[in-house]
Structures are given as structure tokens and as C-alpha cells.
C-alpha atoms as a PDB file:
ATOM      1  CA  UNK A   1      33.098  98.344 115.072  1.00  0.00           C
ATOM      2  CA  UNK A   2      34.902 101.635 115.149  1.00  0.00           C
ATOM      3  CA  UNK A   3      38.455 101.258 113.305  1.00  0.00           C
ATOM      4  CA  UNK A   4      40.459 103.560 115.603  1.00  0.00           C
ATOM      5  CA  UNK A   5      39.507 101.098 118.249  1.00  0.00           C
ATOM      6  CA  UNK A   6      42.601  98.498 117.092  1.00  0.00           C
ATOM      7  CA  UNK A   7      44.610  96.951 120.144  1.00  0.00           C
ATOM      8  CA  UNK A   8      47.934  96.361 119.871  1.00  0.00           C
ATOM      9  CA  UNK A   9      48.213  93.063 119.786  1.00  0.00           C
ATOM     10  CA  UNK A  10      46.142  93.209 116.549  1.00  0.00           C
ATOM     11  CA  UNK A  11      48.083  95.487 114.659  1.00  0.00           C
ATOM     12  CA  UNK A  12      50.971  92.839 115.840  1.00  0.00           C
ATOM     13  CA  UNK A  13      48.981  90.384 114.247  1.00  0.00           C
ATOM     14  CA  UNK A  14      48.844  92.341 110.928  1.00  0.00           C
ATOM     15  CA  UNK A  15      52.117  93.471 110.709  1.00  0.00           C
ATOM     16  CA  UNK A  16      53.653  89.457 110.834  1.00  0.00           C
ATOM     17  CA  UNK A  17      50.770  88.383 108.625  1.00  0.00           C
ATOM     18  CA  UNK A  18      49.247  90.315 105.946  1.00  0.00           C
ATOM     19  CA  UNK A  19      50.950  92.804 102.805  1.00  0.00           C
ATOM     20  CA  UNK A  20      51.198  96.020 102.346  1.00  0.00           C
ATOM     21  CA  UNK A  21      47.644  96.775 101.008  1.00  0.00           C
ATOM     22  CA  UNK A  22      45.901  95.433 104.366  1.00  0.00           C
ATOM     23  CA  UNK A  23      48.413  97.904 106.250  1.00  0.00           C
ATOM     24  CA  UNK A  24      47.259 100.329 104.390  1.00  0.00           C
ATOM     25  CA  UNK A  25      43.802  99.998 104.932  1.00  0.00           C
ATOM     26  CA  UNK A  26      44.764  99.558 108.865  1.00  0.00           C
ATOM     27  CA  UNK A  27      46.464 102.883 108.383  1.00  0.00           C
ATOM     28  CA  UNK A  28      43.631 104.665 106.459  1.00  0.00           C
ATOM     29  CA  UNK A  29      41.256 103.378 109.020  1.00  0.00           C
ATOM     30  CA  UNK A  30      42.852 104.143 112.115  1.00  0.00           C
ATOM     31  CA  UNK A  31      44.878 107.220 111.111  1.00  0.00           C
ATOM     32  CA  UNK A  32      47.348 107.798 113.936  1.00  0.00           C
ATOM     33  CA  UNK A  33      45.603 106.022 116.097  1.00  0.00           C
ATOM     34  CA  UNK A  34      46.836 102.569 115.733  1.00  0.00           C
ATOM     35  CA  UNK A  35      50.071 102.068 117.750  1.00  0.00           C
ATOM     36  CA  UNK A  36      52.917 101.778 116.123  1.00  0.00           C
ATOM     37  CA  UNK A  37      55.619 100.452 118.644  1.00  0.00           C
ATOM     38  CA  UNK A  38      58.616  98.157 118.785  1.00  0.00           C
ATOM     39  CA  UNK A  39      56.601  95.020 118.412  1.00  0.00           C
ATOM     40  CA  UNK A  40      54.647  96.059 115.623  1.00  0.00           C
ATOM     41  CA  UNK A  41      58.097  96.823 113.519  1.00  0.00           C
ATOM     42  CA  UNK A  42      59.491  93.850 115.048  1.00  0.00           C
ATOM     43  CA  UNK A  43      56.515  91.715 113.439  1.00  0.00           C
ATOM     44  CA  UNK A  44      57.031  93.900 110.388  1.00  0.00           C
ATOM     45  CA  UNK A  45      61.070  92.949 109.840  1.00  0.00           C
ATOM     46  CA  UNK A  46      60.238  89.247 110.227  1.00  0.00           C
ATOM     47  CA  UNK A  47      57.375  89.139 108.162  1.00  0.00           C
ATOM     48  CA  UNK A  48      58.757  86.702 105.434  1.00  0.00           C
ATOM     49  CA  UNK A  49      56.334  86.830 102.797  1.00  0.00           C
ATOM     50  CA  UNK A  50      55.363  90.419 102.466  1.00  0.00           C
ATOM     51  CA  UNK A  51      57.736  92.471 105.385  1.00  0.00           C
ATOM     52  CA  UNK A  52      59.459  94.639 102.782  1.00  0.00           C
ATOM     53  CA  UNK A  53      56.371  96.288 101.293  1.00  0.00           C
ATOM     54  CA  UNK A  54      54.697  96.624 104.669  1.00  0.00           C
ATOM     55  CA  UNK A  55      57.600  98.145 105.919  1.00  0.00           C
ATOM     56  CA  UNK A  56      58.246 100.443 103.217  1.00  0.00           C
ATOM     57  CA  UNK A  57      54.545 101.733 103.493  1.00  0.00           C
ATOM     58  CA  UNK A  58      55.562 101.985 107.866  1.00  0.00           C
ATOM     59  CA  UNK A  59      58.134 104.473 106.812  1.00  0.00           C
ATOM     60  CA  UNK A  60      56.502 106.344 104.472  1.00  0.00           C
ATOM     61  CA  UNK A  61      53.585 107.159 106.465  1.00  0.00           C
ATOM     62  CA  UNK A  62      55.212 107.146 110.180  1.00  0.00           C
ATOM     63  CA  UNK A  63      58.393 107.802 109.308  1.00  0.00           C
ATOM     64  CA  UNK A  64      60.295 108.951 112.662  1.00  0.00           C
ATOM     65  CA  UNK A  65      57.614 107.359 114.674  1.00  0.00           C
ATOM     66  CA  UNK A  66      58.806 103.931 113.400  1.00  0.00           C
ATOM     67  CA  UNK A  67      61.495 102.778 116.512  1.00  0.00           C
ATOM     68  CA  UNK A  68      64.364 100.907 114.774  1.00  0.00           C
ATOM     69  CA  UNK A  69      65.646  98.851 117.712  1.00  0.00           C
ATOM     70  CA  UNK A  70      67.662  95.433 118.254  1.00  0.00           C
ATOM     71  CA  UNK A  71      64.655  93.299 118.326  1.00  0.00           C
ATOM     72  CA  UNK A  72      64.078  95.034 114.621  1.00  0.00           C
ATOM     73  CA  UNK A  73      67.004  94.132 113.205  1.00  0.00           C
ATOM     74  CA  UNK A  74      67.425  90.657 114.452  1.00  0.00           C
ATOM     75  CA  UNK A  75      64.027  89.990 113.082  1.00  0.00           C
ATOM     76  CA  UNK A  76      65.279  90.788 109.958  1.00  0.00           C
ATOM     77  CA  UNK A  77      67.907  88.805 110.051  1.00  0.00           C
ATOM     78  CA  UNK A  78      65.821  85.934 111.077  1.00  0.00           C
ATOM     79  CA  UNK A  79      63.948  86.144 107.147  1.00  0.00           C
ATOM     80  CA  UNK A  80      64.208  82.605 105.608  1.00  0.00           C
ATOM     81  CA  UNK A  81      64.837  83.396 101.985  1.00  0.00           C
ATOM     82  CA  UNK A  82      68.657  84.977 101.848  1.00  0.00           C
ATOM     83  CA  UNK A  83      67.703  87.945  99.054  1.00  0.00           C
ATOM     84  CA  UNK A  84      64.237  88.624 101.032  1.00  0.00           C
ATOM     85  CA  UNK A  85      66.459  88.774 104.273  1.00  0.00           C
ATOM     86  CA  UNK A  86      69.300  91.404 102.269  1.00  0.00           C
ATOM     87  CA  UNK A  87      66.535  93.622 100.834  1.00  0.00           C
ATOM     88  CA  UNK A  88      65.055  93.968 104.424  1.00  0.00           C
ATOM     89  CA  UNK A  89      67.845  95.260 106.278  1.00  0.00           C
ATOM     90  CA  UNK A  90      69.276  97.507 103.328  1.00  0.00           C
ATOM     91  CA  UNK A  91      65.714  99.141 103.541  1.00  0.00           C
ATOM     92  CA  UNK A  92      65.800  99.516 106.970  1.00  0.00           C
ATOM     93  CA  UNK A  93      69.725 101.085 106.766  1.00  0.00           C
ATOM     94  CA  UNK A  94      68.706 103.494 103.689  1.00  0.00           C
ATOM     95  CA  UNK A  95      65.689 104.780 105.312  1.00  0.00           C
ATOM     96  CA  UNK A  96      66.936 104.496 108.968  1.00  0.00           C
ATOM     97  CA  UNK A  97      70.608 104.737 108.867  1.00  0.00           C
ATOM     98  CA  UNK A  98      71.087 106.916 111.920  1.00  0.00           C
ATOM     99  CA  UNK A  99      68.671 105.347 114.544  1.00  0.00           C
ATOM    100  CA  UNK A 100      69.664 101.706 113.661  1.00  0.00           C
ATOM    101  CA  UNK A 101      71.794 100.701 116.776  1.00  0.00           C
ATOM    102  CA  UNK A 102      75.616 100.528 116.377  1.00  0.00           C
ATOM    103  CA  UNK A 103      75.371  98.385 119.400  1.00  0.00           C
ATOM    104  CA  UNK A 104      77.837  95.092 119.637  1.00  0.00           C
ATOM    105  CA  UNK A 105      74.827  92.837 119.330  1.00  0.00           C
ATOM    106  CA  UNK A 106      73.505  94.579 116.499  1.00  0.00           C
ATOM    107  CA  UNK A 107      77.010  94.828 114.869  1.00  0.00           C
ATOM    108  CA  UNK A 108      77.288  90.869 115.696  1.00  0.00           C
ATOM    109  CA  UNK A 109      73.839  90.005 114.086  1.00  0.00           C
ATOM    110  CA  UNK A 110      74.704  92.171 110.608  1.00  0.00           C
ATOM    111  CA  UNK A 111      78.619  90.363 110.638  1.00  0.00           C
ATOM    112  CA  UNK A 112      76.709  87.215 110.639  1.00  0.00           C
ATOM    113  CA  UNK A 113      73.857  86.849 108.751  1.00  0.00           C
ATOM    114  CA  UNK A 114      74.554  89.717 106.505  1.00  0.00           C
ATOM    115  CA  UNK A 115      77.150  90.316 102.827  1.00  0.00           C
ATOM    116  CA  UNK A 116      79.440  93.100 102.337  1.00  0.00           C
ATOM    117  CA  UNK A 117      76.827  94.808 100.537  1.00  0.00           C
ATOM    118  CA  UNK A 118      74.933  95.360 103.992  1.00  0.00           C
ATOM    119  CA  UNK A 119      78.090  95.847 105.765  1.00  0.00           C
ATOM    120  CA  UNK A 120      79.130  98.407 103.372  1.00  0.00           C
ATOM    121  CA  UNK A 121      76.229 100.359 103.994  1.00  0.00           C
ATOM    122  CA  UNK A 122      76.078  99.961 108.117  1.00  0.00           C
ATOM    123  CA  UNK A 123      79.518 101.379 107.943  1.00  0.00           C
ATOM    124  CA  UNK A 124      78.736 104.152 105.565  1.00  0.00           C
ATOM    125  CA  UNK A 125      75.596 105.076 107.469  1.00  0.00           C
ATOM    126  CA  UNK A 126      76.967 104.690 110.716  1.00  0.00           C
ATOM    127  CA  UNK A 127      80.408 107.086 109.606  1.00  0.00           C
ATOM    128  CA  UNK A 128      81.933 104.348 110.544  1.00  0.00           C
ATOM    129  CA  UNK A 129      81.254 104.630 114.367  1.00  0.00           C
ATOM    130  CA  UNK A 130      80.988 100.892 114.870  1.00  0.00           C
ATOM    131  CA  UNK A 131      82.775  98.937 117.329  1.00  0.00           C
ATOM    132  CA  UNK A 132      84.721  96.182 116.050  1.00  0.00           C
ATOM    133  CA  UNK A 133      84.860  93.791 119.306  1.00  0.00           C
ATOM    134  CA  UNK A 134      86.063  90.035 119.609  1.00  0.00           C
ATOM    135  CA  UNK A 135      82.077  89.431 119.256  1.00  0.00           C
ATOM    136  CA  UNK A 136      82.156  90.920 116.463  1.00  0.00           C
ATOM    137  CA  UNK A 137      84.754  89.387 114.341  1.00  0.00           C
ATOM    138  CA  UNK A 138      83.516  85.822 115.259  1.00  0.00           C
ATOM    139  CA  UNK A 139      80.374  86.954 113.708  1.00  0.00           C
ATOM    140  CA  UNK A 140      82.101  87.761 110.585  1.00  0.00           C
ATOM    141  CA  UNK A 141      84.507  84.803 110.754  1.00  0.00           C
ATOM    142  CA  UNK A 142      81.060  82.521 111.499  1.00  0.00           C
ATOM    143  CA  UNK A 143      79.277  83.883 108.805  1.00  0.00           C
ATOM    144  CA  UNK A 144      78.170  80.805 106.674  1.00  0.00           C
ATOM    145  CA  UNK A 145      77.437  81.581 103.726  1.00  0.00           C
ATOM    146  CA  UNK A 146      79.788  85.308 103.480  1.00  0.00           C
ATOM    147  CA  UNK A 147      82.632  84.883 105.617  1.00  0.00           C
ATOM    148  CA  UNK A 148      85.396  85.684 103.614  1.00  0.00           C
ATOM    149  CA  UNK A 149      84.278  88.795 101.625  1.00  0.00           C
ATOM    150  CA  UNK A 150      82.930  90.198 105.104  1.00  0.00           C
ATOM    151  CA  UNK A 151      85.983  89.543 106.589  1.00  0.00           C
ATOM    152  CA  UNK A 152      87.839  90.850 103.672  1.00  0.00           C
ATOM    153  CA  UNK A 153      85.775  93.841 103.830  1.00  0.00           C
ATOM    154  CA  UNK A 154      86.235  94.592 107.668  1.00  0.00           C
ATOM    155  CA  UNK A 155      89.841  94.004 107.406  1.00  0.00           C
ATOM    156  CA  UNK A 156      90.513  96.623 104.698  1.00  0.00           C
ATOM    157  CA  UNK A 157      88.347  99.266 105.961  1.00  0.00           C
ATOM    158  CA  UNK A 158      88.649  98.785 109.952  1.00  0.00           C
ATOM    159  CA  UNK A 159      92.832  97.220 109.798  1.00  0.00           C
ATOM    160  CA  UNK A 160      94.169  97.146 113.476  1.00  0.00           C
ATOM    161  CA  UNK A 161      90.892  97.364 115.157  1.00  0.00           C
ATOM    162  CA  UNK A 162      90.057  93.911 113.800  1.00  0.00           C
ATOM    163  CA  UNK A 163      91.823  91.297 116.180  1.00  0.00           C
ATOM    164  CA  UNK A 164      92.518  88.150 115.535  1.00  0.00           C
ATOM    165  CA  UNK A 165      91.991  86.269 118.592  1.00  0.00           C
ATOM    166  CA  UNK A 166      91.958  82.479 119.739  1.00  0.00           C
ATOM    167  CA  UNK A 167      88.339  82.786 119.717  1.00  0.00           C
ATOM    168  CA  UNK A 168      87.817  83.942 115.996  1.00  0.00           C
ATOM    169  CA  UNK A 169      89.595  81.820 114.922  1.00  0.00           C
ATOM    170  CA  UNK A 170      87.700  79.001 116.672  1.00  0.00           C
ATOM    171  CA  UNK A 171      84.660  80.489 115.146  1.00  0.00           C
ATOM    172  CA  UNK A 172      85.949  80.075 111.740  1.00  0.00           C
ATOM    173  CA  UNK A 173      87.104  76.655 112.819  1.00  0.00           C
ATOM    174  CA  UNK A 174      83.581  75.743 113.479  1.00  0.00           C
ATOM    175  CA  UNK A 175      81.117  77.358 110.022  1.00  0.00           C
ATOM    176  CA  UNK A 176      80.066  75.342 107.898  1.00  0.00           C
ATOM    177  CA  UNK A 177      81.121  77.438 104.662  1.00  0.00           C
ATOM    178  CA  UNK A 178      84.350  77.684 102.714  1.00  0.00           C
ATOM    179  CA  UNK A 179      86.548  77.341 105.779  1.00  0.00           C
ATOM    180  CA  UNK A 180      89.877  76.951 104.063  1.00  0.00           C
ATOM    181  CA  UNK A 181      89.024  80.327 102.349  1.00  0.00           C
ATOM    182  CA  UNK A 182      88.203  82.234 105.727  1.00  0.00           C
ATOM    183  CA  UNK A 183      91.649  80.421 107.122  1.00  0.00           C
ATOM    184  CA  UNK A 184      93.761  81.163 104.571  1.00  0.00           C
ATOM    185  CA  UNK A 185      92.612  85.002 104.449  1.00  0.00           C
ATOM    186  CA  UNK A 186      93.282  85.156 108.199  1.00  0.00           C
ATOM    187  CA  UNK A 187      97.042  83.817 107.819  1.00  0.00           C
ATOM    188  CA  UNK A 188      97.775  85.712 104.778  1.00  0.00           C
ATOM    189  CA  UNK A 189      96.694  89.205 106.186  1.00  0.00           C
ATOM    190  CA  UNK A 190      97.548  88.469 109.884  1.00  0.00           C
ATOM    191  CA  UNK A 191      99.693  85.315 110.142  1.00  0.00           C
ATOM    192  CA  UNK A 192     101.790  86.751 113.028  1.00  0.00           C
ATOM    193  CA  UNK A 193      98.579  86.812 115.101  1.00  0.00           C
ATOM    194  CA  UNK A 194      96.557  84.710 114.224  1.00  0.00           C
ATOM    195  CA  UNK A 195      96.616  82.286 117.189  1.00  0.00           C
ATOM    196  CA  UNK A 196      97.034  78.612 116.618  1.00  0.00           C
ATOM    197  CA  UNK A 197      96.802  76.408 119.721  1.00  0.00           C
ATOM    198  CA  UNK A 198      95.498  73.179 120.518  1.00  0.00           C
ATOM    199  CA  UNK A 199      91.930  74.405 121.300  1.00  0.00           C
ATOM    200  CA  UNK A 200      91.702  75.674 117.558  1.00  0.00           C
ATOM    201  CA  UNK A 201      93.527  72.627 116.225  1.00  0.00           C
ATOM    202  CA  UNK A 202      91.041  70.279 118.063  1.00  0.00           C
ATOM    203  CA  UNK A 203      87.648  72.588 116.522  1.00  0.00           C
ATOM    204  CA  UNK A 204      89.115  71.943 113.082  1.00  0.00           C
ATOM    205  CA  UNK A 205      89.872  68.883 114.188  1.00  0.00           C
ATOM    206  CA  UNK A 206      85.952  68.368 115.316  1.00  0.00           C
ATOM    207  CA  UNK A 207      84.737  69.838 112.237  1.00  0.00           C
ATOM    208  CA  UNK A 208      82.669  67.283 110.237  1.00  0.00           C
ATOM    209  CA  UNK A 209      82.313  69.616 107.709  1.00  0.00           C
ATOM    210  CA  UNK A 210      85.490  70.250 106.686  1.00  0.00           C
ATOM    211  CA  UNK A 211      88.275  68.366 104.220  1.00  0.00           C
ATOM    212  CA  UNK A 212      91.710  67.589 105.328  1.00  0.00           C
ATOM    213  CA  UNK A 213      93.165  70.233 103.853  1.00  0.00           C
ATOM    214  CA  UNK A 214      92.198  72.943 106.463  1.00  0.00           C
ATOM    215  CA  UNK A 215      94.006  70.644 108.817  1.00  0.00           C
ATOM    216  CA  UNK A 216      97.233  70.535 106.058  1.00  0.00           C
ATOM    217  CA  UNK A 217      96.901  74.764 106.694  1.00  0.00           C
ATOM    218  CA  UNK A 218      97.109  74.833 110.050  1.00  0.00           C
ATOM    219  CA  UNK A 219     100.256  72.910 110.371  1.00  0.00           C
ATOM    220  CA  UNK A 220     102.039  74.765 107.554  1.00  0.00           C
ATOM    221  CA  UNK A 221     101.368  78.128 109.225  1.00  0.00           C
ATOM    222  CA  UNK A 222     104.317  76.654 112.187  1.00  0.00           C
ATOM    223  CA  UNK A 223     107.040  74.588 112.721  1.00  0.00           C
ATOM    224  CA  UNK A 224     106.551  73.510 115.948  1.00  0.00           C
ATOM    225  CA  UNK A 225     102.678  74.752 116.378  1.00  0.00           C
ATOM    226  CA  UNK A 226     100.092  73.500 116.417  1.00  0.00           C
ATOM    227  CA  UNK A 227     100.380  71.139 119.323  1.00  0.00           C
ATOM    228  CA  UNK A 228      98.449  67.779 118.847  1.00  0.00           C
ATOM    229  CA  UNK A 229      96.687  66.536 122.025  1.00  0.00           C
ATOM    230  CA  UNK A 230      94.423  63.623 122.417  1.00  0.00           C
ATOM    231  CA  UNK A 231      91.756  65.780 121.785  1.00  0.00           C
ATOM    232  CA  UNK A 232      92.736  66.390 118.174  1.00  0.00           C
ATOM    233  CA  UNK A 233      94.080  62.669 117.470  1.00  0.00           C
ATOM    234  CA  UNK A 234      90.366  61.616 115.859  1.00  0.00           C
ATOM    235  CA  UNK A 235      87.762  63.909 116.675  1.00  0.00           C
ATOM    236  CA  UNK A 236      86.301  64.074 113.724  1.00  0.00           C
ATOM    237  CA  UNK A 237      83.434  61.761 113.036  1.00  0.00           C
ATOM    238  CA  UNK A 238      83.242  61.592 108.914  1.00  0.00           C
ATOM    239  CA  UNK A 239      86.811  62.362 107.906  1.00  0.00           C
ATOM    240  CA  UNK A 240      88.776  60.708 111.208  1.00  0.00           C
ATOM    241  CA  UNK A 241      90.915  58.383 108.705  1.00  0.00           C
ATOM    242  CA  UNK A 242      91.935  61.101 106.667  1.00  0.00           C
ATOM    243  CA  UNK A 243      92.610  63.355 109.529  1.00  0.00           C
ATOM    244  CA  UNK A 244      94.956  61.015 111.270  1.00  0.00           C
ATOM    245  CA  UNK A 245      96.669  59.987 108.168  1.00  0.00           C
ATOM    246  CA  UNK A 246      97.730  63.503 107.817  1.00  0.00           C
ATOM    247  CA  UNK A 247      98.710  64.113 111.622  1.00  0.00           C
ATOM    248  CA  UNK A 248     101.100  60.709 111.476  1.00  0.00           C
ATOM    249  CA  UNK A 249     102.506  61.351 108.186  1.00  0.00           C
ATOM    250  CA  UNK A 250     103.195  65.566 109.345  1.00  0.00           C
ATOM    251  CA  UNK A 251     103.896  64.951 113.098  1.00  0.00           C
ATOM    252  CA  UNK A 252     104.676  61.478 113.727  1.00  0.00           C
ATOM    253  CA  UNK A 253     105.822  60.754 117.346  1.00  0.00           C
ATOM    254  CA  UNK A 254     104.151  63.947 118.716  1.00  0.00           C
ATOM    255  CA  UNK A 255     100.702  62.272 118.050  1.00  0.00           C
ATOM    256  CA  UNK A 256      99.819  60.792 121.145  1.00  0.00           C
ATOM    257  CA  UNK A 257      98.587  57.429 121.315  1.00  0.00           C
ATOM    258  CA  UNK A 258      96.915  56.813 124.474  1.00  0.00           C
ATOM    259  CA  UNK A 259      93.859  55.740 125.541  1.00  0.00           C
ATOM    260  CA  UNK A 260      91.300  58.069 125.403  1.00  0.00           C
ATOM    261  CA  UNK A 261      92.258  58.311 121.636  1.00  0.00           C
ATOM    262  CA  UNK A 262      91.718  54.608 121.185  1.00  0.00           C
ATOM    263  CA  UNK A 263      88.224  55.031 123.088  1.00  0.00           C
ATOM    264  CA  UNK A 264      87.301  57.948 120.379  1.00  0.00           C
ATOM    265  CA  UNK A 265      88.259  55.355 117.715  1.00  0.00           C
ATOM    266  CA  UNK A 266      86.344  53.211 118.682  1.00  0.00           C
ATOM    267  CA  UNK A 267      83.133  55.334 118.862  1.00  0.00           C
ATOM    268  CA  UNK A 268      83.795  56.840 115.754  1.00  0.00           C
ATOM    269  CA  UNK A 269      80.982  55.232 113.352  1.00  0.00           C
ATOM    270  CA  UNK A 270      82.206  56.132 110.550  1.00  0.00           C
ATOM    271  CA  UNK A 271      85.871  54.711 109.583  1.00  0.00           C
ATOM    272  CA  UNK A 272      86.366  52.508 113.176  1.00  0.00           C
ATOM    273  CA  UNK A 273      87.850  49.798 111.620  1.00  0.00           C
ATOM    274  CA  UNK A 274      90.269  51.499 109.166  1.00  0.00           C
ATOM    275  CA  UNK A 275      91.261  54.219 112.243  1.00  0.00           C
ATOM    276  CA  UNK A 276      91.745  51.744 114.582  1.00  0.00           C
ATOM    277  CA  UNK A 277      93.489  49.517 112.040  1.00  0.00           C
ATOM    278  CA  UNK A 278      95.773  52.428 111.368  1.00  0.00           C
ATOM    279  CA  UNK A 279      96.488  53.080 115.106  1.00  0.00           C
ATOM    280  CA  UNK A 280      97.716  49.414 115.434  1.00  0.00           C
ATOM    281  CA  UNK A 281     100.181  49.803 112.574  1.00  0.00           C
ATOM    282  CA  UNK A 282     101.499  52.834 114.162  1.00  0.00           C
ATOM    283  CA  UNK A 283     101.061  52.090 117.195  1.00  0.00           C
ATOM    284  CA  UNK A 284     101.888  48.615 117.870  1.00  0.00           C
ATOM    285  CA  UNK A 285     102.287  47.264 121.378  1.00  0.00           C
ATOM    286  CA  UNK A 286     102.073  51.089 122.299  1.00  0.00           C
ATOM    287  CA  UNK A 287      98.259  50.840 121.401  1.00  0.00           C
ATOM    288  CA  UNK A 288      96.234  50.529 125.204  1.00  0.00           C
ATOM    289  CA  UNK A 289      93.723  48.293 124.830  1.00  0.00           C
ATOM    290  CA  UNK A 290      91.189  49.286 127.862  1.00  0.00           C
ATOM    291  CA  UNK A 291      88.646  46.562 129.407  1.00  0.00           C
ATOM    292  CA  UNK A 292      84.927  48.002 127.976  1.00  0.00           C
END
């Protein structure tokens, strides 16, 4: 069968599959024939075991016929192995700098699954021509395994454009990686701004993930703020105890003791005897005891 004659679907099916030397060959045997569009790159980015050298070989050969577009780069971020995923998209900026998008949901992607290393770069390639949205800064603040040097990063080189908003600071309220760190860098730099109402309370309050002392931050940060609702009384299902320990000893009478919070006590799994226990004591006759 005549080489030239590959579909694109089947140079799809190379790209995601094989290494560098079969694209080679696919290359050599089809010359410019074989299509090289969007999906084909796309199936290139996200090719986990052998994506870097294929693509390497892509730009060498095609070079501006290679289309760098969203689906690209969220293909590459989608690479399993972290180092694998970093090498990807710093080839991709290095060779492609200038036609990757500096679109919000591109900037969002690279703020979340990305280090400062990448970042760096997407800012140096890009002059610095990227917008720095609300979207954008929950990526960084929801960035698991980075958040704080990324944040770090976009706070010293992009200062005032980076807002600190009620929703980014949910978002750091909800990642499972060194929250405290991400909080504490938002206060320190920001503390004036940095939003802290009962909505955020009651996502660090919901965080399973997160120790007691990310709580003991937020209510440092104000006097009077944060308010406590019954949504933040014992929403959290592995540290509840320790949670409301700290609320009664810090706010005392403001925690409300009512009867949706004795109904989450009671369906917490994990603690429902000591929390409920604990609400009595504090509680006493106060405690509503609900039929069901």
C-alpha cells in the first residue's frame, strides 16, 4: 500500500501511541503528505509514554505547520507523570512561545497544573501579555501540588493585577495541598483584601483535608470576621471534633447551636459521639433534639 495514502485518523493513532522513531518513519514515508493538524498534535501532547520525543521530531520537521492550540496544551497538561507533564509544555513554550494561546483558559490550565518554572517561561515568552483574571488566580490558588510558589510568583511579577477575591480564596479553601501555606501567603501580602466571609469559612470548614490550624488562621486575620453560621458549626467529616473545639473555645456564644447543626452531627461518621457529646456540654437544654 502506497505510504502517502495515510488518513488522518491514522496518523492520530500514531501520534497517541507509538515514539519518535515510528513518526519518523511515518514522516519519511509520507513526506508532506500526511496531515498534520490539531488532532494529530493534540494526540502528540498527551502521549504519556513517548509525547516529548515525538513532538520534538513534529517541530523539527514541520515546524510552523505544527498548530499550537488549547486542545494542545490541555493535553499536555493532562500527562500522568508530573516531570513528563513539565518537560512537555516547556518544549512546547521554547519552541512555540509566540503561537501558544495567552487565552484565559490556557492561562487557567498552566496556573493549575503547572510550577513557576513553566510560569516563568509563559510570561517571558508571552512579554508578559497575559491576562491575570479571577479564573486565573483560582487556578493558581487551586494548584495542588504548586500553589504557593505560583502564587508567589504571580504576585511579585503581576502585583495589582492579581485580585484577591471571595472566590480565590474559596479555591484555596478547597486544594488538597499545603493550604495553610497558600492562606498565610494570601494574608501576609494582601490581608486588607483578602475576603473572609462565611462562604470561605464554611469551604475550610468542609475541607477534609485540612488540620485545624487553617481554621485557627482565619479567625486571627479579624476580630469580629469571620462569621460562623450553621454551615460552618461541623462540616467537616474527619476533623469535626477538632473543628468545633476551636470555634467554642475562639467564638463561644456566636456558634450557633440549632438544629440543622445537631442533624450534621449526627451524620458525621467519623467523631458523632464525641461532637455530639461536646454539643450537649455546651449546649445543654439549648441542644434541639429533632424527631428522626
Amino acid at each position: 500500500e502506497d505510504g502517502s495514502q495515510v488518513t488522518g485518523q491514522e496518523a492520530v493513532q500514531v501520534a497517541r501511541s507509538f515514539d519518535e522513531e515510528v513518526v519518523a518513519l511515518l514522516l519519511e514515508r509520507t513526506g508532506c503528505d500526511v496531515p498534520i493538524t490539531e488532532r494529530v498534535v493534540e494526540a502528540t501532547a498527551g502521549n504519556d509514554e513517548s509525547g516529548i520525543g515525538a513532538m520534538t521530531l513534529l517541530l523539527e520537521r514541520r515546524g510552523d505547520g505544527v498548530p499550537i492550540t488549547e486542545g494542545v496544551v490541555k493535553a499536555a497538561a493532562r500527562i500522568r507523570v508530573q516531570v513528563r507533564r513539565k518537560e512537555m509544555m516547556i518544549l512546547l513554550l521554547e519552541r512555540t512561545g509566540d503561537d501558544v494561546p495567552g487565552t484565559e483558559e490556557v492561562v487557567v490550565q498552566i496556573a493549575r497544573s503547572f510550577n513557576k518554572d513553566v510560569i516563568t517561561l509563559l510570561l517571558e515568552r508571552r512579554r508578559n501579555n497575559v491576562p491575570i483574571t479571577e479564573g486565573v488566580v483560582k487556578g493558581e490558588a487551586g494548584n495542588h501540588f504548586n500553589g504557593k510558589e505560583v502564587m508567589t510568583l504571580f504576585l511579585k511579577r503581576k502585583g495589582d493585577d492579581v485580585l484577591i477575591t471571595e472566590g480565590v480564596v474559596k479555591a484555596t479553601a478547597w486544594h488538597i495541598g499545603d493550604i495553610k501555606a497558600v492562606m498565610t501567603l494570601l494574608f501576609e501580602r494582601r490581608r486588607d483584601e483578602a475576603p473572609i466571609t462565611a462562604e470561605v469559612v464554611k469551604a475550610v470548614a468542609e475541607n477534609s483535608y485540612l488540620e485545624k490550624e487553617v481554621m485557627m488562621l482565619l479567625l486571627e486575620q479579624r476580630e469580629d470576621d469571620p462569621p460562623i453560621t450553621e454551615g460552618v458549626a461541623v462540616g467537616n467529616v474527619y476533623r469535626g471534633y477538632a473543628i468545633m473545639i476551636l470555634l467554642l473555645k475562639q467564638r463561644g456564644d456566636e456558634v450557633p447551636i440549632v438544629e440543622v447543626v445537631v442533624k450534621e452531627a449526627a451524620g458525621n461518621k467519623f467523631g458523632v459521639k464525641a461532637i455530639i457529646t461536646l454539643l450537649l456540654e455546651r449546649g445543654g437544654n439549648d441542644v434541639p433534639i429533632a424527631e428522626g
